[in-house]
PDB file of N, CA and C in Angstrom:
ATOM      1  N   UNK A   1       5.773 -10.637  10.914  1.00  0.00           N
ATOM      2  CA  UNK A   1       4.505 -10.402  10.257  1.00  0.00           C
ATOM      3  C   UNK A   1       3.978 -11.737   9.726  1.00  0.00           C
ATOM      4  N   UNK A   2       2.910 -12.075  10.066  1.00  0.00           N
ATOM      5  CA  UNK A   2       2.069 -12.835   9.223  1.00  0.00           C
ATOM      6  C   UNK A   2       2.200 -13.470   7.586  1.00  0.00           C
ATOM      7  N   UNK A   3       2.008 -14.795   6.913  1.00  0.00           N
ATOM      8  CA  UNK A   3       2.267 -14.514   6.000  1.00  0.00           C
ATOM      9  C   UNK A   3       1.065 -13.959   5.170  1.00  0.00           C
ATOM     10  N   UNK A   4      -0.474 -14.315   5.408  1.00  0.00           N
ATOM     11  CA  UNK A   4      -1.573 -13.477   5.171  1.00  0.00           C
ATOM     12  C   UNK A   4      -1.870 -12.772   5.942  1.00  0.00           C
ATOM     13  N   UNK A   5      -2.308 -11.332   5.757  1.00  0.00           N
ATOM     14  CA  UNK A   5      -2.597 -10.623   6.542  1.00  0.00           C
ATOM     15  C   UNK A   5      -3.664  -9.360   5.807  1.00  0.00           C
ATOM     16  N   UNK A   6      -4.485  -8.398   6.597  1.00  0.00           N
ATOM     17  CA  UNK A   6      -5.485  -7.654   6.066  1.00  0.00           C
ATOM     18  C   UNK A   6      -4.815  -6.237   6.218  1.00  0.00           C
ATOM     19  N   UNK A   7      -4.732  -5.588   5.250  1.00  0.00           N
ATOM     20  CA  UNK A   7      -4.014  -4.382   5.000  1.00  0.00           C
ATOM     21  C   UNK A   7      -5.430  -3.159   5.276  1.00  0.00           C
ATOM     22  N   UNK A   8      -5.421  -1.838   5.618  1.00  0.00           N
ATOM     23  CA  UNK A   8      -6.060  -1.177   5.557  1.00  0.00           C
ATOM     24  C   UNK A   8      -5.833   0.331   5.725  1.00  0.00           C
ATOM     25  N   UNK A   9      -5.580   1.219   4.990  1.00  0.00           N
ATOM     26  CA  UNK A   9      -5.280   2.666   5.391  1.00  0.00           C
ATOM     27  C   UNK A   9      -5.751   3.037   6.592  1.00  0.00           C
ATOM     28  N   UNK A  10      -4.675   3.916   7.013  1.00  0.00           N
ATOM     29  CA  UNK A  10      -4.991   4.455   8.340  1.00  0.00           C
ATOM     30  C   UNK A  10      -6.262   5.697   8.731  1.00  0.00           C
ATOM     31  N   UNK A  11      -6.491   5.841   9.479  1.00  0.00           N
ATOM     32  CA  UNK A  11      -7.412   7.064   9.528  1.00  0.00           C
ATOM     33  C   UNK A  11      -6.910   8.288   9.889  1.00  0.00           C
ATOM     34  N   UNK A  12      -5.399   8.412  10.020  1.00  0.00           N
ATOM     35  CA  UNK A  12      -4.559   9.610  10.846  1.00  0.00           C
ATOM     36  C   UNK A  12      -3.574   9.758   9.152  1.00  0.00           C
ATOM     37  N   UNK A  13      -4.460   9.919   8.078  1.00  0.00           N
ATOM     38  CA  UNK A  13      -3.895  10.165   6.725  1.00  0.00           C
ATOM     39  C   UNK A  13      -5.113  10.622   5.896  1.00  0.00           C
ATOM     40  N   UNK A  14      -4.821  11.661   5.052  1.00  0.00           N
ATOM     41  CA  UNK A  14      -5.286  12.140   3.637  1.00  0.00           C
ATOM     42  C   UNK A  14      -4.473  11.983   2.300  1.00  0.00           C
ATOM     43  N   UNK A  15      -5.087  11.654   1.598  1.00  0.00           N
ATOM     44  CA  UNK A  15      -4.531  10.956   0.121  1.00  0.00           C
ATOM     45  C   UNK A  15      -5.496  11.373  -1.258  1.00  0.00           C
ATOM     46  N   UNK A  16      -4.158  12.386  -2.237  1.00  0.00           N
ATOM     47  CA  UNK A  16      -4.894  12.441  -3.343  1.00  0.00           C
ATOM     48  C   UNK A  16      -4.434  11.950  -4.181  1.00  0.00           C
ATOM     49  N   UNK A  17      -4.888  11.425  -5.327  1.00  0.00           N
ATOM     50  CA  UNK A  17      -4.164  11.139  -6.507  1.00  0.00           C
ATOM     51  C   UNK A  17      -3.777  11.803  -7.272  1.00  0.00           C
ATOM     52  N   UNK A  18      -2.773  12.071  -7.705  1.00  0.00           N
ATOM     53  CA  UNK A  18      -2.290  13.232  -8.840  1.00  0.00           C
ATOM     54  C   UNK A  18      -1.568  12.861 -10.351  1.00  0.00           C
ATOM     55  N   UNK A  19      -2.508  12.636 -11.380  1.00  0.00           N
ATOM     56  CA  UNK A  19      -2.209  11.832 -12.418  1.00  0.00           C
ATOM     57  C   UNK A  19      -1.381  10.883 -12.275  1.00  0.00           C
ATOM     58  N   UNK A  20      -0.623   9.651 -12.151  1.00  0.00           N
ATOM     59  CA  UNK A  20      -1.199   8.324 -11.826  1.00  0.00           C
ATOM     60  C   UNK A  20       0.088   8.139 -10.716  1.00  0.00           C
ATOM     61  N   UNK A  21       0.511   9.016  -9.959  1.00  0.00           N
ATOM     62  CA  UNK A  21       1.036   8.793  -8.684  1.00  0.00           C
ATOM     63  C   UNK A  21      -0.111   9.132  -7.554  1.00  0.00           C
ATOM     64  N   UNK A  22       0.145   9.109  -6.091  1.00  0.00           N
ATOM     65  CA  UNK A  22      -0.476   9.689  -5.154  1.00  0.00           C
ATOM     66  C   UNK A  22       0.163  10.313  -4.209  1.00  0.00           C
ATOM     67  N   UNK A  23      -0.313  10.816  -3.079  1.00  0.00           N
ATOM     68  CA  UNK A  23       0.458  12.075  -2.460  1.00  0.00           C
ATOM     69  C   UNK A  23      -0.584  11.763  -1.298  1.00  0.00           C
ATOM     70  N   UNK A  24       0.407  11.166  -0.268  1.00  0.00           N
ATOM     71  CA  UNK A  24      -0.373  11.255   1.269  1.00  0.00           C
ATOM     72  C   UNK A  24      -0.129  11.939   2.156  1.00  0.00           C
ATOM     73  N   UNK A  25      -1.054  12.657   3.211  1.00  0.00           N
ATOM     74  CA  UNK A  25      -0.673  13.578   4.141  1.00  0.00           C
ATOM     75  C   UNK A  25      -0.641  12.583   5.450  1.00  0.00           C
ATOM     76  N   UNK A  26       0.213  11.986   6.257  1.00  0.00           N
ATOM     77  CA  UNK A  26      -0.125  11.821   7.873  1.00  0.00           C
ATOM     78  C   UNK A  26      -0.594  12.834   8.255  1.00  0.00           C
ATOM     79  N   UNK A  27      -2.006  12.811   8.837  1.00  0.00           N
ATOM     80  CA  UNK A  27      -2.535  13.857   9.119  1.00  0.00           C
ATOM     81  C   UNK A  27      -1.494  14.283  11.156  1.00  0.00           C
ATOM     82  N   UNK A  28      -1.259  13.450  11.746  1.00  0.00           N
ATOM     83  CA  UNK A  28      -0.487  13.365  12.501  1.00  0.00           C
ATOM     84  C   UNK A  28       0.888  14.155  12.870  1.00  0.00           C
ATOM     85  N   UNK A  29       1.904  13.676  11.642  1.00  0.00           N
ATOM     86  CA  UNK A  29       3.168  14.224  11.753  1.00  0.00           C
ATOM     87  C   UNK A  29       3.246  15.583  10.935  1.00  0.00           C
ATOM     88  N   UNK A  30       1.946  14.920   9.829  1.00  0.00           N
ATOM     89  CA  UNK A  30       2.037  16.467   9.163  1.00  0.00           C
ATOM     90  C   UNK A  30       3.266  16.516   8.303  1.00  0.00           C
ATOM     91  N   UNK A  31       3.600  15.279   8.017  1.00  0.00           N
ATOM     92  CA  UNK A  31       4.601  14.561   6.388  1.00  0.00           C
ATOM     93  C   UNK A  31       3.770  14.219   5.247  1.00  0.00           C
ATOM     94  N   UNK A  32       4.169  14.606   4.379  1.00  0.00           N
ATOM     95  CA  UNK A  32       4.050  14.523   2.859  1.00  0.00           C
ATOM     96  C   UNK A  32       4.210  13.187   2.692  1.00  0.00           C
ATOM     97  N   UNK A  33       3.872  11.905   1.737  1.00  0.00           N
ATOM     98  CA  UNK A  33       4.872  11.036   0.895  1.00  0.00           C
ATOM     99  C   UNK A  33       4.482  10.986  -0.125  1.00  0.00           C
ATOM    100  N   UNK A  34       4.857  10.677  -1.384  1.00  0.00           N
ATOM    101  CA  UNK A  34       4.610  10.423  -2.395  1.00  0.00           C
ATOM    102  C   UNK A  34       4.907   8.489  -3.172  1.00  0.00           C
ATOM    103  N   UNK A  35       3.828   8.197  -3.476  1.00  0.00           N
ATOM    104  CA  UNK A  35       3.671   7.362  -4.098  1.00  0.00           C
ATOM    105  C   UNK A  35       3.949   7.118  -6.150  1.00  0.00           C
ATOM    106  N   UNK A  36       4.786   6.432  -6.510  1.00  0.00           N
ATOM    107  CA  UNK A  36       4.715   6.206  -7.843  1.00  0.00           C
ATOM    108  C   UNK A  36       3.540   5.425  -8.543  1.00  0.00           C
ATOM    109  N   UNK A  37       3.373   5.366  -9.884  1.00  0.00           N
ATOM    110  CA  UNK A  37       2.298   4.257 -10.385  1.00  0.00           C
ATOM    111  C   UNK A  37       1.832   3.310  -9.746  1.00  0.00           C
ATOM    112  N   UNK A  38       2.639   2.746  -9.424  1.00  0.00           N
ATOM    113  CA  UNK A  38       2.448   1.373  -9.209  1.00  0.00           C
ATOM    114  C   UNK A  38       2.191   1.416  -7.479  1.00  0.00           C
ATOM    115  N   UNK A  39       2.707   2.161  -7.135  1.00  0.00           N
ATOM    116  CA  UNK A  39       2.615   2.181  -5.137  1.00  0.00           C
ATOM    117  C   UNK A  39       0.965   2.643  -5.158  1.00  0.00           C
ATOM    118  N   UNK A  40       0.918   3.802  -5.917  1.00  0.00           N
ATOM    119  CA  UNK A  40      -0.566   4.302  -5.894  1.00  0.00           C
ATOM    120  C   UNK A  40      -1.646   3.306  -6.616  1.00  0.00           C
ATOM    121  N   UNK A  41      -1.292   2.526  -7.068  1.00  0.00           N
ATOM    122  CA  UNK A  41      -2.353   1.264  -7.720  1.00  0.00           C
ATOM    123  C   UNK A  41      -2.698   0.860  -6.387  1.00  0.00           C
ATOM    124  N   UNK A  42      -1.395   0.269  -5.361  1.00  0.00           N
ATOM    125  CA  UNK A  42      -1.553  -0.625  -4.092  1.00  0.00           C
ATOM    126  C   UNK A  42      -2.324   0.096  -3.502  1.00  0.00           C
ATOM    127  N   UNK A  43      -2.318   1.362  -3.430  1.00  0.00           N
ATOM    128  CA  UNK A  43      -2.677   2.433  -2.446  1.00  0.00           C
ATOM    129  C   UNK A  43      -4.288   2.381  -2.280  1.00  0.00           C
ATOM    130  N   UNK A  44      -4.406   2.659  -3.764  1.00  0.00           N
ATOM    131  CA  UNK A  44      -6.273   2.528  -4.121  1.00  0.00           C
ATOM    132  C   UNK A  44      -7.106   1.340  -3.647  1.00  0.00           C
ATOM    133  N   UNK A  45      -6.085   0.767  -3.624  1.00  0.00           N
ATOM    134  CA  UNK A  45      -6.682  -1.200  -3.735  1.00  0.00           C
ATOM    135  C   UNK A  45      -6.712  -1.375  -2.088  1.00  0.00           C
ATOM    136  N   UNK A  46      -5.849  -0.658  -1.193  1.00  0.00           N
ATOM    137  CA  UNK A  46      -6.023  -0.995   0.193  1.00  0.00           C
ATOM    138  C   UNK A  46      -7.028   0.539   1.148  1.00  0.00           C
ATOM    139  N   UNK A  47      -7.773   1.048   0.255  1.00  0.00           N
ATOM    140  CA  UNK A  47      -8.349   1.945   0.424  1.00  0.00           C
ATOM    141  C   UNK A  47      -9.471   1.230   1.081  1.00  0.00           C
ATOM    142  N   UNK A  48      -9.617   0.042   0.730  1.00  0.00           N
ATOM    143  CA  UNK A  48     -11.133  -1.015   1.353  1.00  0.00           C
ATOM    144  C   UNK A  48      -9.978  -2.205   1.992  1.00  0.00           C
ATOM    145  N   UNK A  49     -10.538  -2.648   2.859  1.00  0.00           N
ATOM    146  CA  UNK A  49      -9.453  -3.548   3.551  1.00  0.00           C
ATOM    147  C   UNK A  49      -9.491  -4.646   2.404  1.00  0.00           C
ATOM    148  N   UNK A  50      -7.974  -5.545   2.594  1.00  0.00           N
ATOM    149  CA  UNK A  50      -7.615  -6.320   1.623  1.00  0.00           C
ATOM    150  C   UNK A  50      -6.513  -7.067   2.374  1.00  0.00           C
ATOM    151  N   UNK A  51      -6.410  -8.618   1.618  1.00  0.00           N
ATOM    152  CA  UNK A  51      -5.678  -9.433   2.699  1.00  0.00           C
ATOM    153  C   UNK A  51      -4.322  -9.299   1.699  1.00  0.00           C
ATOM    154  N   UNK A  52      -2.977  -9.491   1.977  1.00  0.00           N
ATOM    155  CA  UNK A  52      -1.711  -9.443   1.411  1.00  0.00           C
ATOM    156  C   UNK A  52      -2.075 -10.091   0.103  1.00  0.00           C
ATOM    157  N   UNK A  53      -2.236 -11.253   0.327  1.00  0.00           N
ATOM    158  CA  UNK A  53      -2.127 -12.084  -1.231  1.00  0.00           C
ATOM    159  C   UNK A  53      -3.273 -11.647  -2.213  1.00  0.00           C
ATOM    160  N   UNK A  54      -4.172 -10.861  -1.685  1.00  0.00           N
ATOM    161  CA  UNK A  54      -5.611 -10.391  -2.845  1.00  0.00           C
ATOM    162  C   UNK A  54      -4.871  -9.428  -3.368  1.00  0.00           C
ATOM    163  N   UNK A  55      -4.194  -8.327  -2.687  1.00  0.00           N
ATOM    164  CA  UNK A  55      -3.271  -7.294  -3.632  1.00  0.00           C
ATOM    165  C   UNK A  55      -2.185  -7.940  -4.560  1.00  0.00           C
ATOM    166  N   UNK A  56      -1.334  -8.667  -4.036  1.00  0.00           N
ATOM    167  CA  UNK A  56      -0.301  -9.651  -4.901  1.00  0.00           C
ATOM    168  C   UNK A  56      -0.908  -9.921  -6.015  1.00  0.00           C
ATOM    169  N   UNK A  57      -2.749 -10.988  -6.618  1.00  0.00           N
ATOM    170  CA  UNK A  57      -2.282 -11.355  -7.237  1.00  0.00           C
ATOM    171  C   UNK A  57      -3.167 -10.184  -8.053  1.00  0.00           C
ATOM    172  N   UNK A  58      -4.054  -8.729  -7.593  1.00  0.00           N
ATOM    173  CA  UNK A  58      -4.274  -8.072  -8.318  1.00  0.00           C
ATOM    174  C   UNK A  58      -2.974  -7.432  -9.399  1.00  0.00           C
ATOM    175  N   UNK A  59      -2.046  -7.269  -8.786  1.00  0.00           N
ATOM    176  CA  UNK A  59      -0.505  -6.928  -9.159  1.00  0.00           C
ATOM    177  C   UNK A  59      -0.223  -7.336  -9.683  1.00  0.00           C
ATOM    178  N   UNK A  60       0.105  -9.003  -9.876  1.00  0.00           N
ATOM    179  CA  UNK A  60       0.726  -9.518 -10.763  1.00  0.00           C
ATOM    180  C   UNK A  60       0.024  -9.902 -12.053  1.00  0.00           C
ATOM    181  N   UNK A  61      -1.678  -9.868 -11.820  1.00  0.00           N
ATOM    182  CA  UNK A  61      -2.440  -9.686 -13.021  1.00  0.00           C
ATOM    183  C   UNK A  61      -2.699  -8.341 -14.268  1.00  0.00           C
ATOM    184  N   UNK A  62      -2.247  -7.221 -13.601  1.00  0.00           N
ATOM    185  CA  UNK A  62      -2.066  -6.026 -13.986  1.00  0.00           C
ATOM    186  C   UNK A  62      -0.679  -5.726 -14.796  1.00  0.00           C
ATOM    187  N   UNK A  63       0.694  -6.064 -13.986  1.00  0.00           N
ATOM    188  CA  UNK A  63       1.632  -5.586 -14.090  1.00  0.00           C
ATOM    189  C   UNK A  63       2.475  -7.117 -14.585  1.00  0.00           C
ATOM    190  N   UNK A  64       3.634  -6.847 -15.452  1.00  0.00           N
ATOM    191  CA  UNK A  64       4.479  -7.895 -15.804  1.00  0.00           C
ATOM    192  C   UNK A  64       5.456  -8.308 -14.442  1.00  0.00           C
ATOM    193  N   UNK A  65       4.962  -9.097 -13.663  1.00  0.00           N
ATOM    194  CA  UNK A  65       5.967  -9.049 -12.757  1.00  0.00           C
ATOM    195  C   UNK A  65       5.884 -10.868 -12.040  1.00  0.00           C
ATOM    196  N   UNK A  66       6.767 -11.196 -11.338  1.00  0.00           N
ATOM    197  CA  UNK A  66       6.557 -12.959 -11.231  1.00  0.00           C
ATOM    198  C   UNK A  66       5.923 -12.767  -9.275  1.00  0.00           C
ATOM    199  N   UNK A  67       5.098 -13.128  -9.099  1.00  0.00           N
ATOM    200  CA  UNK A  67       4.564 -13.602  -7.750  1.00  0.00           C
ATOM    201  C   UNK A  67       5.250 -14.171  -6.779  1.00  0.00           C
ATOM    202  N   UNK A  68       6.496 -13.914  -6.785  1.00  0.00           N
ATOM    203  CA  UNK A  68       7.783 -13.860  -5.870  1.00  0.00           C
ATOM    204  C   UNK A  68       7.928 -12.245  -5.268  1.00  0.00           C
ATOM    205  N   UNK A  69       8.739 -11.983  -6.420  1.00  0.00           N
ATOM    206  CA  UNK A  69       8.899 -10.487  -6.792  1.00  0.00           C
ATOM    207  C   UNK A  69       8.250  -9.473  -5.943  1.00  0.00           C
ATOM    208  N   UNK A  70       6.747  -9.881  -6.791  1.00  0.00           N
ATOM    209  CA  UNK A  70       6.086  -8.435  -6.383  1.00  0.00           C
ATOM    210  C   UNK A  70       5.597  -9.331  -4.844  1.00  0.00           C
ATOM    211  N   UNK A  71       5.946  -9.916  -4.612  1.00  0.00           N
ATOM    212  CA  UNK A  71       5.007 -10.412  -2.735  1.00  0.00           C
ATOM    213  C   UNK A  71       6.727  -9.578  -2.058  1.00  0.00           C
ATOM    214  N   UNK A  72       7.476  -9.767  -2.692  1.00  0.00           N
ATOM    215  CA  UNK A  72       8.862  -9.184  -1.984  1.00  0.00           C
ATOM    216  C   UNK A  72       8.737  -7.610  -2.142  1.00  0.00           C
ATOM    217  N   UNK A  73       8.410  -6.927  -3.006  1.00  0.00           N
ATOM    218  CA  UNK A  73       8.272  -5.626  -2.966  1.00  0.00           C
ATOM    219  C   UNK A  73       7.118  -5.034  -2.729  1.00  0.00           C
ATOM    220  N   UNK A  74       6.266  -5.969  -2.377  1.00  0.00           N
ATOM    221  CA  UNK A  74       4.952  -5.221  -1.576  1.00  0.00           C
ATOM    222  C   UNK A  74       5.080  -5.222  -0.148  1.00  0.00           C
ATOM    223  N   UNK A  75       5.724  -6.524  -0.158  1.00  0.00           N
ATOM    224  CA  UNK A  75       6.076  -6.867   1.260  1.00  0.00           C
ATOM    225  C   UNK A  75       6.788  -5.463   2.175  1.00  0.00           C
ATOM    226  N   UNK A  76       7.949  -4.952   1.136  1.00  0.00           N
ATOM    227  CA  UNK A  76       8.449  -3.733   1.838  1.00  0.00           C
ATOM    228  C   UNK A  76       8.542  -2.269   0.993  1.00  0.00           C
ATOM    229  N   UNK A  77       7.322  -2.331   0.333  1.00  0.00           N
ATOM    230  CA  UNK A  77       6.570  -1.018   0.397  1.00  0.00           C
ATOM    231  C   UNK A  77       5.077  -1.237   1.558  1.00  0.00           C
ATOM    232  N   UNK A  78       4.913  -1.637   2.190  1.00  0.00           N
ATOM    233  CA  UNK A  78       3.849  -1.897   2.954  1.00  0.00           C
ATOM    234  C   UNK A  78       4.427  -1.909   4.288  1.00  0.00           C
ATOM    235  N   UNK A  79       5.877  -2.805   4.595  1.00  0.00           N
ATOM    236  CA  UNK A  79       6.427  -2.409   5.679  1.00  0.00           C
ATOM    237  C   UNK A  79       6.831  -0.729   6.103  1.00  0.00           C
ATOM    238  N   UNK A  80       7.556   0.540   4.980  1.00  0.00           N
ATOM    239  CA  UNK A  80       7.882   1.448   5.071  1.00  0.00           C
ATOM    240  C   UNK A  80       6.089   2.332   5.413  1.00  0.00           C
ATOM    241  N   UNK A  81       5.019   1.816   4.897  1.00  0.00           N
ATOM    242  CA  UNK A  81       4.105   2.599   4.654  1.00  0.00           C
ATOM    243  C   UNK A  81       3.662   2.451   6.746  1.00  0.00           C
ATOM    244  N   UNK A  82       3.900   1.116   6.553  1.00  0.00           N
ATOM    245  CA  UNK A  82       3.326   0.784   8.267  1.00  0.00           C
ATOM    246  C   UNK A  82       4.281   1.409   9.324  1.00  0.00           C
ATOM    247  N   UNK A  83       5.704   1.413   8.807  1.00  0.00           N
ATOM    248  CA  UNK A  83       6.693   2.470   9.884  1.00  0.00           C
ATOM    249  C   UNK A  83       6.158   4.099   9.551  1.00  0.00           C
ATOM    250  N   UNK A  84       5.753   4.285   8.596  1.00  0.00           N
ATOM    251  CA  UNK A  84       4.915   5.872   8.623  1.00  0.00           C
ATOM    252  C   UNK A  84       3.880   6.142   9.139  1.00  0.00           C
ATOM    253  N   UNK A  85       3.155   5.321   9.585  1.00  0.00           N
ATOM    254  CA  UNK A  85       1.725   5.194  10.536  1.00  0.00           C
ATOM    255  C   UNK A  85       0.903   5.328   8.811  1.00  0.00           C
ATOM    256  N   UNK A  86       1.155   5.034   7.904  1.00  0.00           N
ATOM    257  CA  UNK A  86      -0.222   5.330   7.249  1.00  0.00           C
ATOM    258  C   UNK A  86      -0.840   3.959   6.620  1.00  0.00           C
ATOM    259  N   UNK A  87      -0.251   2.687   7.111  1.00  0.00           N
ATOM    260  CA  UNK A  87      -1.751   2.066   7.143  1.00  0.00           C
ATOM    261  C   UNK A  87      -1.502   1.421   8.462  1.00  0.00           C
ATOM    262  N   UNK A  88      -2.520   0.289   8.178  1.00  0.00           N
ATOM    263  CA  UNK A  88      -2.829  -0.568   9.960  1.00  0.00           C
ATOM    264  C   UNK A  88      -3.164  -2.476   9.295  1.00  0.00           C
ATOM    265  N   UNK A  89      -2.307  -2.976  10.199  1.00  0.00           N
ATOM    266  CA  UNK A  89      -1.989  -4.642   9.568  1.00  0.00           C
ATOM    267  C   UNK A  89      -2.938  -5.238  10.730  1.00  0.00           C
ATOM    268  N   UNK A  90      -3.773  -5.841  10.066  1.00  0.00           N
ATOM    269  CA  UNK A  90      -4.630  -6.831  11.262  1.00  0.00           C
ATOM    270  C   UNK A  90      -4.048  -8.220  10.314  1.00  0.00           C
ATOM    271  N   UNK A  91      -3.738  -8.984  11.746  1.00  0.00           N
ATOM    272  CA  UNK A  91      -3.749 -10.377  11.377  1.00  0.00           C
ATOM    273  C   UNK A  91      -4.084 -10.848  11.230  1.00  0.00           C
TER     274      UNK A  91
END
């Protein structure tokens, strides 16, 4: 993967928010996932396309966390979200 790259939800998914987690449908497989606080912050934020590091440093401006860190755990909550088909990585 790229080290910048443009993140964007998929169109083969429905997503609600449910007090401050979210809950996505692959409309496809017809799987559930659930998102925590903080996954569903990312979630909202890549609802409009967005390049890797614009979410990072929304994240690390929001949340107490060091810009290592959270580029490492976005990195693979974004990888698991892209092995679920529910978003799409343009380079």
């Amino acid at each position: 993967m790229p080290t910048d790259f443009t993140i964007v939800v998929s169109k083969y998914q429905v997503s609600r928010d449910l007090a401050e987690e979210a809950v996505i449908l692959n409309t496809r497989s017809g799987i559930y996932y659930g998102l925590d606080s903080v996954g569903a912050r990312v979630w909202n934020l890549m609802r409009q396309p967005r390049k890797f590091s614009e979410i990072c440093q929304f994240i690390t401006a929001e949340y107490d966390v060091a810009p290592a860190s959270c580029a490492r755990d976005l990195r693979e909550l974004l990888d698991n979200l892209h092995a679920y088909g529910l978003i799409e990585i343009d380079p």
